[in-house]
C-alpha atoms as a PDB file:
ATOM      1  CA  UNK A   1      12.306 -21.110  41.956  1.00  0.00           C
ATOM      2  CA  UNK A   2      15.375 -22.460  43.853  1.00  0.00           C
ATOM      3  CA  UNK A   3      15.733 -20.519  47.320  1.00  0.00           C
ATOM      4  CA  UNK A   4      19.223 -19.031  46.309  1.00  0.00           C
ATOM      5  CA  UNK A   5      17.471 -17.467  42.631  1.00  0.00           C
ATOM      6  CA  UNK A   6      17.434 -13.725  43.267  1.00  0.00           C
ATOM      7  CA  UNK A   7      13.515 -12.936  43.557  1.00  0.00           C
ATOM      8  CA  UNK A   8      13.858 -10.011  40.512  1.00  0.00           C
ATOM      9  CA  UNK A   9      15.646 -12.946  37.961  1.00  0.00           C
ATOM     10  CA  UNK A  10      13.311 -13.996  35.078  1.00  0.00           C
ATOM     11  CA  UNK A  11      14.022 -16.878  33.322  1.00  0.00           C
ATOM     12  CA  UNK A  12      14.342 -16.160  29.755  1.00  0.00           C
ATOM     13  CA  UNK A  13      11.861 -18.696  28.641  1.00  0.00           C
ATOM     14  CA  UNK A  14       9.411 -16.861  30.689  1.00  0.00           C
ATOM     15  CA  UNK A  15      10.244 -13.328  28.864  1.00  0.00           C
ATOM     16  CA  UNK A  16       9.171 -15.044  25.709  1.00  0.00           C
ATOM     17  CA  UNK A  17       6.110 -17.052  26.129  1.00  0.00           C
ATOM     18  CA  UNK A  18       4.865 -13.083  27.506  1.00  0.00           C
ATOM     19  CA  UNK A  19       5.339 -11.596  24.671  1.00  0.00           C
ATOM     20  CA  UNK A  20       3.005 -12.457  21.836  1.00  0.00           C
ATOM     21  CA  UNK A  21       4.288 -12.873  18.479  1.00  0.00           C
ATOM     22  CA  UNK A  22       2.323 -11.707  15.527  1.00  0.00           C
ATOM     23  CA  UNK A  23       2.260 -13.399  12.798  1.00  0.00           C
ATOM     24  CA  UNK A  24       2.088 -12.685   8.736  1.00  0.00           C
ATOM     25  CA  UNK A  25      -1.259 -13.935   8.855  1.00  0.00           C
ATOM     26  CA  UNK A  26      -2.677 -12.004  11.280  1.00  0.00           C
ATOM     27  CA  UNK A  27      -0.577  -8.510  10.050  1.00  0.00           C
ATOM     28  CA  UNK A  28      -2.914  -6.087   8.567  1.00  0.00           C
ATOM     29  CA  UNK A  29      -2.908  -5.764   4.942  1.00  0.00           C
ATOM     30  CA  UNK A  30      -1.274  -2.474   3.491  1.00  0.00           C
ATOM     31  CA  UNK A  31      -3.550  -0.523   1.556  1.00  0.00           C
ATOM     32  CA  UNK A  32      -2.619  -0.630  -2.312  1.00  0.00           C
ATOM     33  CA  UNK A  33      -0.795   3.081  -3.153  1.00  0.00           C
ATOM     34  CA  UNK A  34      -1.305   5.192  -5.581  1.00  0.00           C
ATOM     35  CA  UNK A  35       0.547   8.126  -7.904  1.00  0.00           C
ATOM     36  CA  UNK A  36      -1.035  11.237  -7.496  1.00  0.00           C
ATOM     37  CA  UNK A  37       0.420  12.328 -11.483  1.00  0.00           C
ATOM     38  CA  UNK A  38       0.752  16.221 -12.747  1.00  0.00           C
ATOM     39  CA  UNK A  39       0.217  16.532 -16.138  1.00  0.00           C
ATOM     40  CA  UNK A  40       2.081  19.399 -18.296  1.00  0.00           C
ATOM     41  CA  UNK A  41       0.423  22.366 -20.132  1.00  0.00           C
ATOM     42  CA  UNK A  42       1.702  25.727 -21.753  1.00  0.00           C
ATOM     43  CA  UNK A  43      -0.766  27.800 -19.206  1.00  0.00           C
ATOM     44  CA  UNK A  44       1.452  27.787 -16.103  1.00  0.00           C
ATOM     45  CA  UNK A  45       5.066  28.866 -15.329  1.00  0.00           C
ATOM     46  CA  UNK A  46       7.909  26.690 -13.161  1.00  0.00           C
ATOM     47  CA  UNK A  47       7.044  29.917 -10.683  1.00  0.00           C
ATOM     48  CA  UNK A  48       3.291  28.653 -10.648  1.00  0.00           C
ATOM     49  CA  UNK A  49       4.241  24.976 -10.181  1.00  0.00           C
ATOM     50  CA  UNK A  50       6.946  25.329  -7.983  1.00  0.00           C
ATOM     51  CA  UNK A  51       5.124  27.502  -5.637  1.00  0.00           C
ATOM     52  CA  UNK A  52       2.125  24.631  -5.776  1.00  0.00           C
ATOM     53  CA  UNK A  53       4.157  21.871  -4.925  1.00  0.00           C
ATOM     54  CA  UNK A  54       5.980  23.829  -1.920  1.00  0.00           C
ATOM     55  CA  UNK A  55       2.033  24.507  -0.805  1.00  0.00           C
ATOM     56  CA  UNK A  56       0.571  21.343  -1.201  1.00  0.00           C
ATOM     57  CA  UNK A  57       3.050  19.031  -1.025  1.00  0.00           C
ATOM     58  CA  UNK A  58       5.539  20.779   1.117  1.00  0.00           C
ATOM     59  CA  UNK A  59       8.490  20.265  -1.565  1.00  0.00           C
ATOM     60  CA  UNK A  60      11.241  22.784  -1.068  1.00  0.00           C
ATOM     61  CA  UNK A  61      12.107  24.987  -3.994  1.00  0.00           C
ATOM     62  CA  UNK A  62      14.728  23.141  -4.935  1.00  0.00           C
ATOM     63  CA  UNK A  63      12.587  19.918  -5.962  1.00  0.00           C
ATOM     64  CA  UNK A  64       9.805  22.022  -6.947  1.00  0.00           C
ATOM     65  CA  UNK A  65      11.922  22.770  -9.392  1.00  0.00           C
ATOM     66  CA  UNK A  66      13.101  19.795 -10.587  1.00  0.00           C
ATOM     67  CA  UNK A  67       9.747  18.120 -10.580  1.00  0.00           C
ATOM     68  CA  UNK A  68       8.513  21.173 -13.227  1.00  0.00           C
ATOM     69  CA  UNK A  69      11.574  20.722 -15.436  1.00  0.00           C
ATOM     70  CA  UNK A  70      10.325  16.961 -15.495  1.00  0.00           C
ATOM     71  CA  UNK A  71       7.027  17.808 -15.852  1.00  0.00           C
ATOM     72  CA  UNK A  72       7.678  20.407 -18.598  1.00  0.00           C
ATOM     73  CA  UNK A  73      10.393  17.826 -20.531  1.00  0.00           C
ATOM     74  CA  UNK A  74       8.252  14.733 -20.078  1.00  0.00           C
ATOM     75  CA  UNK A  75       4.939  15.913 -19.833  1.00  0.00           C
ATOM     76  CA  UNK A  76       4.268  14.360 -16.483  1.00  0.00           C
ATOM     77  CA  UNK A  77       5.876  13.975 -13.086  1.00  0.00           C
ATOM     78  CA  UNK A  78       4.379  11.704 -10.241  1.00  0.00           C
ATOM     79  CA  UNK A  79       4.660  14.461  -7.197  1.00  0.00           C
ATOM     80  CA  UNK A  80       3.312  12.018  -4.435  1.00  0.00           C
ATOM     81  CA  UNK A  81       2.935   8.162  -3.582  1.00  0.00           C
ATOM     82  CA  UNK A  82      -0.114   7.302  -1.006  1.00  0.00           C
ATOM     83  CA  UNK A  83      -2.874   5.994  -0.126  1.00  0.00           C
ATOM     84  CA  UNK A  84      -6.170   6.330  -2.940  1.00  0.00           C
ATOM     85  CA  UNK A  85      -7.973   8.657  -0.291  1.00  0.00           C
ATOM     86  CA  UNK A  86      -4.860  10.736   0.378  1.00  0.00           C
ATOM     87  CA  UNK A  87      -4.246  10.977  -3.391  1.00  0.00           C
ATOM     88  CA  UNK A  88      -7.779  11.541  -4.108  1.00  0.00           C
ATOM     89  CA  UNK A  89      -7.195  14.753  -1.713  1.00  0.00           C
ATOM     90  CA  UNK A  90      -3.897  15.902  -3.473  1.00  0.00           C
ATOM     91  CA  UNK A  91      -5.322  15.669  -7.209  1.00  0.00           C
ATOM     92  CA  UNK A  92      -8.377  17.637  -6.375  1.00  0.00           C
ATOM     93  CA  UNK A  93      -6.149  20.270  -4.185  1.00  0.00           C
ATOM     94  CA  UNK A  94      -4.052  20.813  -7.608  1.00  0.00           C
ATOM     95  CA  UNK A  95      -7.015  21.057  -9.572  1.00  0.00           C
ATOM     96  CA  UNK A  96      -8.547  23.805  -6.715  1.00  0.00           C
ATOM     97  CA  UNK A  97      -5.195  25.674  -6.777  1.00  0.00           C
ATOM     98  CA  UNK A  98      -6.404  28.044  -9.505  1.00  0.00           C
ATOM     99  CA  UNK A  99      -4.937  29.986 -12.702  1.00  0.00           C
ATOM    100  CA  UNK A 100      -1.138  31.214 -12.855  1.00  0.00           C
ATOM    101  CA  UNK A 101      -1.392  34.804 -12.621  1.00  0.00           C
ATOM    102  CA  UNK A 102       1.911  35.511 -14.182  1.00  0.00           C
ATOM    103  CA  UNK A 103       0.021  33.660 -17.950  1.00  0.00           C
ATOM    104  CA  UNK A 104      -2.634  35.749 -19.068  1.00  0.00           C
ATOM    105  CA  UNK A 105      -4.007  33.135 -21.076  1.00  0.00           C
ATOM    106  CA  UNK A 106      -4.217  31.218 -17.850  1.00  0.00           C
ATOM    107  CA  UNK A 107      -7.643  30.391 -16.945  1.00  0.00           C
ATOM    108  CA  UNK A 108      -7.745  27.318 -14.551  1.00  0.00           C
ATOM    109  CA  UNK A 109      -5.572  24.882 -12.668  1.00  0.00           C
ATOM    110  CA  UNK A 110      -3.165  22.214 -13.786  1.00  0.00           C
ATOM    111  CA  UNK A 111      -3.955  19.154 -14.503  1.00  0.00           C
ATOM    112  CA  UNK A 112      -3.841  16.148 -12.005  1.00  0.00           C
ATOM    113  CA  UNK A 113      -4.816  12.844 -12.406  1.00  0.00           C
ATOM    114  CA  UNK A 114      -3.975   9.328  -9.697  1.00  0.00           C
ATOM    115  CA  UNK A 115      -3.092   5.708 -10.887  1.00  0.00           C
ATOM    116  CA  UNK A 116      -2.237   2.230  -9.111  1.00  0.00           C
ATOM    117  CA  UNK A 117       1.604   2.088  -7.819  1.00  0.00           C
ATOM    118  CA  UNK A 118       2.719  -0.876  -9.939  1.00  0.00           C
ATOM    119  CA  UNK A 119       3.036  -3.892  -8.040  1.00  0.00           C
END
């Protein structure tokens, strides 16, 4: 370095050869995702759902409700995107949640199932 350079001044080539670059190659893969899918049925009410998807999902009410009109009108609704563990989790949590109390002919949970994301 040049005796009048300031001791604290970097040259900017210097900056950049310390910092490594990654490269596409070397970046881990991201893990394939999945739909974790509800599946309709005449055994549970929009209360029921709603109030499932606000506990397990942590929807508000507002798309709690949307995702049971969709569910209800097209007989399934994807209510998550993740990872297959993750999703795993989330169908089996749905099909744990138990009957709708408000249906007497109610006798289990909803219906859950996961698939692939398409690519």
């Amino acid at each position: 370095m040049p005796a009048s350079a300031s001791a604290d001044a970097v040259e900017p080539e210097v900056l950049e050869a310390a910092v490594p670059r990654v490269e596409k190659a070397n970046r881990p893969k991201r893990q394939p995702r999945y739909h974790v899918v509800l599946w309709n049925d005449e055994d549970h009410s929009y209360a029921y759902v709603i109030a499932m998807l606000q506990k397990l999902f942590g929807h508000p009410s507002g798309a709690g409700l949307k995702l049971a009109k969709e569910v209800d009108t097209r007989g399934r609704v994807v209510v998550l995107t993740t990872t297959k563990e993750h999703a795993e989790l989330k169908r089996d949590q749905i099909h744990a949640f138990g009957a709708d109390r408000l249906i007497a002919r109610s006798k289990g949970s909803m219906s859950a199932t996961i698939e692939p994301e398409p690519a």
